[in-house]
PDB file of N, CA and C in Angstrom:
ATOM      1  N   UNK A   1       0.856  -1.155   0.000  1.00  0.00           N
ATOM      2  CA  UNK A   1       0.000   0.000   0.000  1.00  0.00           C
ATOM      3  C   UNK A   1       0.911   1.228   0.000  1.00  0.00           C
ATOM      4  N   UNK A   2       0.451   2.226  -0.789  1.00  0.00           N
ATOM      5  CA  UNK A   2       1.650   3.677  -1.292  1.00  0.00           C
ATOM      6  C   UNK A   2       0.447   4.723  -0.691  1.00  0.00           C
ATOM      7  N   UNK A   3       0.944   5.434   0.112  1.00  0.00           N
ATOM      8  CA  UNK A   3       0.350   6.423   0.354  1.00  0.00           C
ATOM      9  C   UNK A   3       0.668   7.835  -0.570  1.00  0.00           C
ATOM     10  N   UNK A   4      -0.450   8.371  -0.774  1.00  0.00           N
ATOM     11  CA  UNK A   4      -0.221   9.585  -2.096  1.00  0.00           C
ATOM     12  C   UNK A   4      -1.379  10.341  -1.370  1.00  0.00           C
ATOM     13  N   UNK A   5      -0.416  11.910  -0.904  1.00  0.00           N
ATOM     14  CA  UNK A   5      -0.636  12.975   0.674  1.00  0.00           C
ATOM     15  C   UNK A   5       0.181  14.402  -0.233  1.00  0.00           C
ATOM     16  N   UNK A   6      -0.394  15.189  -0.064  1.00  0.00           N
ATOM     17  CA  UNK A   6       0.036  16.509  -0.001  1.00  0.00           C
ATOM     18  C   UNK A   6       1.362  16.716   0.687  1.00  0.00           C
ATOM     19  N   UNK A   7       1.459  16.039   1.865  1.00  0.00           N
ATOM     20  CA  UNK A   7       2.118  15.769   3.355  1.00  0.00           C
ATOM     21  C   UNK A   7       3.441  15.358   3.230  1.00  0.00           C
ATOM     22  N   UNK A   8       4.445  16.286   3.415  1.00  0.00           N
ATOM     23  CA  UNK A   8       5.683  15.612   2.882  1.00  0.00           C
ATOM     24  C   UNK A   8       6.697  15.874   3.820  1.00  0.00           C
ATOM     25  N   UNK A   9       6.785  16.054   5.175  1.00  0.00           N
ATOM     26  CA  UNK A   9       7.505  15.904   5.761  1.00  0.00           C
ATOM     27  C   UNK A   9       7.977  14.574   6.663  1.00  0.00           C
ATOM     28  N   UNK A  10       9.055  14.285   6.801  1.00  0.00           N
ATOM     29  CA  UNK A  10       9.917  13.204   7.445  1.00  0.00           C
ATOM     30  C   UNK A  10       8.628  12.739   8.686  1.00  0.00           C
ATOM     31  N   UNK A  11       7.714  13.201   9.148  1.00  0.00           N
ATOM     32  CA  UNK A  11       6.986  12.974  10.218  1.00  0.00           C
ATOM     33  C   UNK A  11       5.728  11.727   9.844  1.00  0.00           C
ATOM     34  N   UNK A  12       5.395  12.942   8.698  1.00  0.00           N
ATOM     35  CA  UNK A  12       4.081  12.670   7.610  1.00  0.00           C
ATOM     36  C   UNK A  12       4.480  11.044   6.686  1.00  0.00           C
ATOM     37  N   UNK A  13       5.988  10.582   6.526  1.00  0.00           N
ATOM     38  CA  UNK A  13       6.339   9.877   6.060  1.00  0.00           C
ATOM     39  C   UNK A  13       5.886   8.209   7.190  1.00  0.00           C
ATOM     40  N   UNK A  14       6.571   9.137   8.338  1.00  0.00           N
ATOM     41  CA  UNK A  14       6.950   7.764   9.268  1.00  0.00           C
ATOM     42  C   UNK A  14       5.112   7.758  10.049  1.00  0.00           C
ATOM     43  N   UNK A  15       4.560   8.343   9.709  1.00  0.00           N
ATOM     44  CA  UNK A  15       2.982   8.164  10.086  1.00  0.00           C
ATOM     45  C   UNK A  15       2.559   7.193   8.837  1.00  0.00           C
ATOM     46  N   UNK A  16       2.363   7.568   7.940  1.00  0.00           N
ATOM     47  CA  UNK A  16       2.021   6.736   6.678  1.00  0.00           C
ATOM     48  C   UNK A  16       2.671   5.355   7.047  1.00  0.00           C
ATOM     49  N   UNK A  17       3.844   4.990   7.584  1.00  0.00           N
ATOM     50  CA  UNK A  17       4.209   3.757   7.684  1.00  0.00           C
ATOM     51  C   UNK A  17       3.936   3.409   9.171  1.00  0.00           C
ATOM     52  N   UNK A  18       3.885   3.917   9.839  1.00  0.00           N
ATOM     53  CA  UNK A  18       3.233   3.463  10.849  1.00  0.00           C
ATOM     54  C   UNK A  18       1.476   2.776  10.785  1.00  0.00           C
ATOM     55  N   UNK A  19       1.158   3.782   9.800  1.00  0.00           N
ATOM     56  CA  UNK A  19      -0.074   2.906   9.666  1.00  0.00           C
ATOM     57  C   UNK A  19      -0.478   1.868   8.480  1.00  0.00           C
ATOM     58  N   UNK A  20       1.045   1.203   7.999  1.00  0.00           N
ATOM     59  CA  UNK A  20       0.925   0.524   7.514  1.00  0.00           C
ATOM     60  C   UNK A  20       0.954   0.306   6.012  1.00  0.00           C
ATOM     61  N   UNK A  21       1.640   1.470   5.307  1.00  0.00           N
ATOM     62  CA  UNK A  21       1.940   2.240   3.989  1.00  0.00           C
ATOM     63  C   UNK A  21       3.408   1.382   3.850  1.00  0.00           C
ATOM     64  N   UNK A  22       3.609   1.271   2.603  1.00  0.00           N
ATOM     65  CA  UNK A  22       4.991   0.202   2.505  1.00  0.00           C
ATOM     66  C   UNK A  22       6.068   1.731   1.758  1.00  0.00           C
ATOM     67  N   UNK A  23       4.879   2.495   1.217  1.00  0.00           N
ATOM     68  CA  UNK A  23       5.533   3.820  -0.077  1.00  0.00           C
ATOM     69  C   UNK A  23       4.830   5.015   0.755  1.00  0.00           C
ATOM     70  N   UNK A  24       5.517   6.115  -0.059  1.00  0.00           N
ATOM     71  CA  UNK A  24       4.651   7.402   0.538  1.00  0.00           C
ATOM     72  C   UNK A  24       5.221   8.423  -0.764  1.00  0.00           C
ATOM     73  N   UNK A  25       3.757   8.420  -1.454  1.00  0.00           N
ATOM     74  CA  UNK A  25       3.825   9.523  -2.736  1.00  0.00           C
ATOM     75  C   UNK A  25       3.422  11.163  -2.471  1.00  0.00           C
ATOM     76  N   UNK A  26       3.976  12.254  -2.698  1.00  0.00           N
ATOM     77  CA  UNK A  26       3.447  13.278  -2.269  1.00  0.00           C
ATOM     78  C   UNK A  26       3.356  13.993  -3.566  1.00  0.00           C
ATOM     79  N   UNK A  27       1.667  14.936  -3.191  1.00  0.00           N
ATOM     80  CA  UNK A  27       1.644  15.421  -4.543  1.00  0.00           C
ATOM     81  C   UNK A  27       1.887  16.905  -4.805  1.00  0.00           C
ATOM     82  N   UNK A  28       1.969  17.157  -6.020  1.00  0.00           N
ATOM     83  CA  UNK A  28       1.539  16.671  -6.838  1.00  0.00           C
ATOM     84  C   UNK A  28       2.599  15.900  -7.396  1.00  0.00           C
ATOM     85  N   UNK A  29       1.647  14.564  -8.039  1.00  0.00           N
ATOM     86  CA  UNK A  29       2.919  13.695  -8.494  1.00  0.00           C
ATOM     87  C   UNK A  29       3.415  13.562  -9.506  1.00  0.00           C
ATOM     88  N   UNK A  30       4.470  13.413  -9.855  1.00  0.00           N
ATOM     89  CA  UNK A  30       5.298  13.232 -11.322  1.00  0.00           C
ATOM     90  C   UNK A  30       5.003  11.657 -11.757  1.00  0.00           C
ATOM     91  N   UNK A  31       5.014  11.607 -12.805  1.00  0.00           N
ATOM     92  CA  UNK A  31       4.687  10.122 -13.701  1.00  0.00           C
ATOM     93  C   UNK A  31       6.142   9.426 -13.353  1.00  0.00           C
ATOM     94  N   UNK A  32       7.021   9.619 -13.720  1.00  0.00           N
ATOM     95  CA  UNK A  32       8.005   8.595 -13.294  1.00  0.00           C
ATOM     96  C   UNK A  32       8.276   8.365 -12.206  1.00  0.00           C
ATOM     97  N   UNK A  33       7.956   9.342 -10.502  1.00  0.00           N
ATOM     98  CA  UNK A  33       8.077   8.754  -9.720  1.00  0.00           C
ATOM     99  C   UNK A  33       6.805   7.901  -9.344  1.00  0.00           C
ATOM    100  N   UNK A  34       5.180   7.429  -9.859  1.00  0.00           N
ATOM    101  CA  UNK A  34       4.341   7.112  -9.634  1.00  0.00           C
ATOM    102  C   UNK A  34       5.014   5.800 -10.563  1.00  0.00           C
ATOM    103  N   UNK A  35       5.171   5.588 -11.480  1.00  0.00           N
ATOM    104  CA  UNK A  35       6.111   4.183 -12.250  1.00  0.00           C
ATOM    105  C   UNK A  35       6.577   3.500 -11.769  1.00  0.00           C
ATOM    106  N   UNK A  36       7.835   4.125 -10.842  1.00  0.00           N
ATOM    107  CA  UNK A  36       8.614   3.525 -10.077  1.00  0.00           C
ATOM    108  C   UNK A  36       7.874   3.020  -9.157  1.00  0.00           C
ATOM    109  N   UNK A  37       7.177   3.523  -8.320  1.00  0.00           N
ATOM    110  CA  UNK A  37       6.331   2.563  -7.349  1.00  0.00           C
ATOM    111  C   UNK A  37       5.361   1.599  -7.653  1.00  0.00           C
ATOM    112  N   UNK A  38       4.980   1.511  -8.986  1.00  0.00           N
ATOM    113  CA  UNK A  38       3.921   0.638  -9.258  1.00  0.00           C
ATOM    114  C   UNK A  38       4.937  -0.076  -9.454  1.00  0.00           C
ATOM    115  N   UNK A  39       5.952  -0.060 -10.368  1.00  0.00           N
ATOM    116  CA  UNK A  39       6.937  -1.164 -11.009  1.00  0.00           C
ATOM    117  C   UNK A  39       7.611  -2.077  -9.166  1.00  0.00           C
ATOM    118  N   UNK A  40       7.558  -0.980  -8.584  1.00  0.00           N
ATOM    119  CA  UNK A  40       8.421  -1.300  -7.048  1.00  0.00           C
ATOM    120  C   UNK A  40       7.692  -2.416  -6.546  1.00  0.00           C
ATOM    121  N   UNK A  41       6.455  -1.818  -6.428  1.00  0.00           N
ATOM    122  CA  UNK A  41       5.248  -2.611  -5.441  1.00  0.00           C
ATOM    123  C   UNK A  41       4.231  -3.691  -6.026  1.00  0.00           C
ATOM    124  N   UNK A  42       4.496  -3.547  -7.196  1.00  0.00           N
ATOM    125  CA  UNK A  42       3.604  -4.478  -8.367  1.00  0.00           C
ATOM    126  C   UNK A  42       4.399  -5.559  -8.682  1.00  0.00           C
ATOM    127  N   UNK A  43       6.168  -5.981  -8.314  1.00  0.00           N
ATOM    128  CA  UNK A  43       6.417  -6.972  -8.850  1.00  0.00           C
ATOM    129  C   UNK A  43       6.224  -8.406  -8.864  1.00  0.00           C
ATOM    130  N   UNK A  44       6.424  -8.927  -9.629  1.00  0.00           N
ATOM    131  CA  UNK A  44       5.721 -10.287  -9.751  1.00  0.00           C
ATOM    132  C   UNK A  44       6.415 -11.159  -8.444  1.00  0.00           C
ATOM    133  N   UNK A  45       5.666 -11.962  -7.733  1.00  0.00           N
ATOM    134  CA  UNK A  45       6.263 -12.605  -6.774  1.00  0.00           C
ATOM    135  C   UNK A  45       6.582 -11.228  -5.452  1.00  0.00           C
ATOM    136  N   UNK A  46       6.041 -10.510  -5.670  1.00  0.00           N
ATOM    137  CA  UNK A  46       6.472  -9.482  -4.409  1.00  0.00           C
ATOM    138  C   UNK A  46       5.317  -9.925  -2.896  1.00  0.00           C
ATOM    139  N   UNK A  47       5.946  -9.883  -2.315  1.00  0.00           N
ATOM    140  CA  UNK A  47       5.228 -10.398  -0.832  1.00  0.00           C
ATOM    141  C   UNK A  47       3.963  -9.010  -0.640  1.00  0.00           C
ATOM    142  N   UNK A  48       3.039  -9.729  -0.541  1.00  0.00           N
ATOM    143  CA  UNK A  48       1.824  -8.734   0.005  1.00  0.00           C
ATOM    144  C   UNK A  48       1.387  -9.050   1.093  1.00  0.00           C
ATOM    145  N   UNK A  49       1.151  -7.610   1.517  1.00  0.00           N
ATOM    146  CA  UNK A  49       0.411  -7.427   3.351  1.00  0.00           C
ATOM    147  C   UNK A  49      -0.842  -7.948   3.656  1.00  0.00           C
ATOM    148  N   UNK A  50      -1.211  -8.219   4.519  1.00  0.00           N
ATOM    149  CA  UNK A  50      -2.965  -8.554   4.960  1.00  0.00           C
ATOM    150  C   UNK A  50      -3.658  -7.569   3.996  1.00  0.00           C
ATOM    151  N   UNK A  51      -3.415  -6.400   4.145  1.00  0.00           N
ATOM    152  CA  UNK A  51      -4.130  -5.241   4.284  1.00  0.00           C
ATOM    153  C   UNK A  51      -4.409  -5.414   2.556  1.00  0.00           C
ATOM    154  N   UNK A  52      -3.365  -5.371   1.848  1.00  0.00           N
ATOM    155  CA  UNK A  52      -3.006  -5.122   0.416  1.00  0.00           C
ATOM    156  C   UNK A  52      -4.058  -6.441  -0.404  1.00  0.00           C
ATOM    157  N   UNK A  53      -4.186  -8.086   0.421  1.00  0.00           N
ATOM    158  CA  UNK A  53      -5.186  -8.621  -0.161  1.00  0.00           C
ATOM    159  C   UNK A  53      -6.265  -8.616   0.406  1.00  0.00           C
ATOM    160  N   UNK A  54      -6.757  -7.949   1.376  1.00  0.00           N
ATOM    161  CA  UNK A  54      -8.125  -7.405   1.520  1.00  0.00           C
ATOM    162  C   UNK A  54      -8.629  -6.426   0.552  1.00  0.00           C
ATOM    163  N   UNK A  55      -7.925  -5.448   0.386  1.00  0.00           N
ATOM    164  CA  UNK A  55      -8.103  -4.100  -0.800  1.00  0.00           C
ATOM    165  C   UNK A  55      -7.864  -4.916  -2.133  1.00  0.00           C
ATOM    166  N   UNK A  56      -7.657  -5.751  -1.965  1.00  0.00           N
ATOM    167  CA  UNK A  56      -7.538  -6.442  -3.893  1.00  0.00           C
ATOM    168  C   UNK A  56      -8.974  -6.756  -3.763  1.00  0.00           C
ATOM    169  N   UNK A  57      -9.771  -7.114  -2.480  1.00  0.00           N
ATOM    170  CA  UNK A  57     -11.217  -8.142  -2.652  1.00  0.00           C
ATOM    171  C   UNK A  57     -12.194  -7.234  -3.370  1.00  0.00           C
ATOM    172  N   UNK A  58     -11.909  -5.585  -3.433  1.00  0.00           N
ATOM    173  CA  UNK A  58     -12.528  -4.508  -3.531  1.00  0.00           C
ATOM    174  C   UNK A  58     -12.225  -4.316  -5.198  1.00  0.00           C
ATOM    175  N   UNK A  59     -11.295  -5.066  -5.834  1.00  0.00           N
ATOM    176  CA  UNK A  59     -11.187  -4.877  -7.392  1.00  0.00           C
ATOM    177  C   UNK A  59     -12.461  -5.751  -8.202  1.00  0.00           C
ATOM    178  N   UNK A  60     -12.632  -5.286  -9.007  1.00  0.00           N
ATOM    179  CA  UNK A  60     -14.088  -5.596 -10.244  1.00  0.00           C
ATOM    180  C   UNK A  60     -12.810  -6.970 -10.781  1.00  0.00           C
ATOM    181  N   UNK A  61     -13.065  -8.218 -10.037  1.00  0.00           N
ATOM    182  CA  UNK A  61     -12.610  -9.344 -10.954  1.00  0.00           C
ATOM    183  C   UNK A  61     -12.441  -9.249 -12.463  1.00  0.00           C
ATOM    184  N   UNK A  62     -13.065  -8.305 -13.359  1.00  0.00           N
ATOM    185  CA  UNK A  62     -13.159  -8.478 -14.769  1.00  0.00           C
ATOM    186  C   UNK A  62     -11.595  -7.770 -14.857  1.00  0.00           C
ATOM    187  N   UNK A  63     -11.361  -7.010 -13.764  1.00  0.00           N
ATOM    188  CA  UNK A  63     -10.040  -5.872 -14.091  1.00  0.00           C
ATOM    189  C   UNK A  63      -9.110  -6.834 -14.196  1.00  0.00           C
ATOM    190  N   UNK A  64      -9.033  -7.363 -13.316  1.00  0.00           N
ATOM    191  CA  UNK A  64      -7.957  -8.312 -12.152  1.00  0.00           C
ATOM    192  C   UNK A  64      -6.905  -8.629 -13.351  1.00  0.00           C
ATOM    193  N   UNK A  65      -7.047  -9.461 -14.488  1.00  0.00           N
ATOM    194  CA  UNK A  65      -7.030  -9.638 -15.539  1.00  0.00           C
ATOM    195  C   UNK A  65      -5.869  -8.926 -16.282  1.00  0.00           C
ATOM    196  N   UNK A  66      -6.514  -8.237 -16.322  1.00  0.00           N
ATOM    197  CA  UNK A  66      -5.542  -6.538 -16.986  1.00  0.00           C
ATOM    198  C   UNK A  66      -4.452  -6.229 -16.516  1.00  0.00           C
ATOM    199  N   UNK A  67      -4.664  -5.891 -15.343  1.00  0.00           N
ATOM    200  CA  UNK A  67      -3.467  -5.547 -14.450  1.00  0.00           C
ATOM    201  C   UNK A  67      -1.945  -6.204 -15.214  1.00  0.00           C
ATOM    202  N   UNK A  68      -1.667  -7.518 -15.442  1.00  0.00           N
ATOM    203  CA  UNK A  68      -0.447  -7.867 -15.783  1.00  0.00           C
ATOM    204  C   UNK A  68      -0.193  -7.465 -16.998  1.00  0.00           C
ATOM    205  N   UNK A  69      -0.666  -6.973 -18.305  1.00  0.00           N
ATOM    206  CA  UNK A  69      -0.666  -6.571 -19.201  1.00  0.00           C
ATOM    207  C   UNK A  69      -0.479  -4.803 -19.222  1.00  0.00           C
ATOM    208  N   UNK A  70      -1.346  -4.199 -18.275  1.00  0.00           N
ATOM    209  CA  UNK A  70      -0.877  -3.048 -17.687  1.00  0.00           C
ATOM    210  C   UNK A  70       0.422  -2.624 -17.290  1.00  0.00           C
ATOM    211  N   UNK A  71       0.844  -3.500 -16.732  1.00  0.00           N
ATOM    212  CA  UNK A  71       2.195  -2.698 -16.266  1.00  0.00           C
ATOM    213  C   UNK A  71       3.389  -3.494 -17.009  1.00  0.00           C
ATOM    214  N   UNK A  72       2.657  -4.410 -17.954  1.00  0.00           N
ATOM    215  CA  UNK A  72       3.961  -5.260 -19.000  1.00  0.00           C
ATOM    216  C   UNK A  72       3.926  -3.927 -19.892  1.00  0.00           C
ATOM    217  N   UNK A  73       2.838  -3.236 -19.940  1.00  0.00           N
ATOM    218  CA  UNK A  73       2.746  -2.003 -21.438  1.00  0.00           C
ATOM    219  C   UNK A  73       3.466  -0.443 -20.403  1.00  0.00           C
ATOM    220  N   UNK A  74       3.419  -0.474 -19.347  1.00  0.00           N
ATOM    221  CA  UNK A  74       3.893   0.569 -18.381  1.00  0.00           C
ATOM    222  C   UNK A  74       5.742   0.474 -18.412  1.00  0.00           C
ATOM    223  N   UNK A  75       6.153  -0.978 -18.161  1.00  0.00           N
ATOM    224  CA  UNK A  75       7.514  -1.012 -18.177  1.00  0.00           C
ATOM    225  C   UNK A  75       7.780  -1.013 -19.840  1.00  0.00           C
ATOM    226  N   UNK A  76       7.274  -1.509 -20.660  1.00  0.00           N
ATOM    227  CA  UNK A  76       7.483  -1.016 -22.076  1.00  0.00           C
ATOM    228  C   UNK A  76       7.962   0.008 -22.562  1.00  0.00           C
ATOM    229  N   UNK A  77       6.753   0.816 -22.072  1.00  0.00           N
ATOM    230  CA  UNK A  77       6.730   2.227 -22.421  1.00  0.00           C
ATOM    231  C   UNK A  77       7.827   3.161 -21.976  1.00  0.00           C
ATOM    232  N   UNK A  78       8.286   2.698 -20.670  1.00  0.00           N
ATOM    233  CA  UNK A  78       9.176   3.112 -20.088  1.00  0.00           C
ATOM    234  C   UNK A  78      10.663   3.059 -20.311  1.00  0.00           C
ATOM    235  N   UNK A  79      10.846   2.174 -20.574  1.00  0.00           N
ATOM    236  CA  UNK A  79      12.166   1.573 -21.681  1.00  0.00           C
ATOM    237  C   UNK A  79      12.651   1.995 -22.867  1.00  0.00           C
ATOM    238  N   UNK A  80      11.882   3.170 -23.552  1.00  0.00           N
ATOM    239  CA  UNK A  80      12.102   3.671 -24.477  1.00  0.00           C
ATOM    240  C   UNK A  80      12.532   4.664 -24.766  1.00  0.00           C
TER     241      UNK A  80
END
């Protein structure tokens, strides 16, 4: 879970992980640092939190799908 906060001080950081945030995005955000964290936190085989497959139960199954093709066309794109 990436927290994305206005909130960008060293305080605002270690609160976000205190409550359980693995990232902490502050905005407004730039596209390559929002990349990097999907690419960070999205990798294949990456260990997920309680929290992170409870909030997946909340995705439209039809998406679910997509997602790996999403960020195969995200690191693509990125590579170029």
């Amino acid at each position: 879970m990436v927290a994305l906060t206005a909130h960008a001080f060293q305080e605002d950081i270690q609160k976000s992980r205190e409550a359980g945030c693995d990232g902490h995005l502050v905005k407004p955000i730039k596209l390559d640092g929002f990349l990097r964290a999907v690419r960070r936190y999205a990798r294949s085989g990456a260990s997920v939190s309680a929290a992170n497959e409870i909030a997946m139960g909340w995705v439209d199954p039809c998406l679910i799908d997509l997602i790996p093709g999403y960020l195969e066309k995200i690191n693509s794109s990125q590579s170029r």
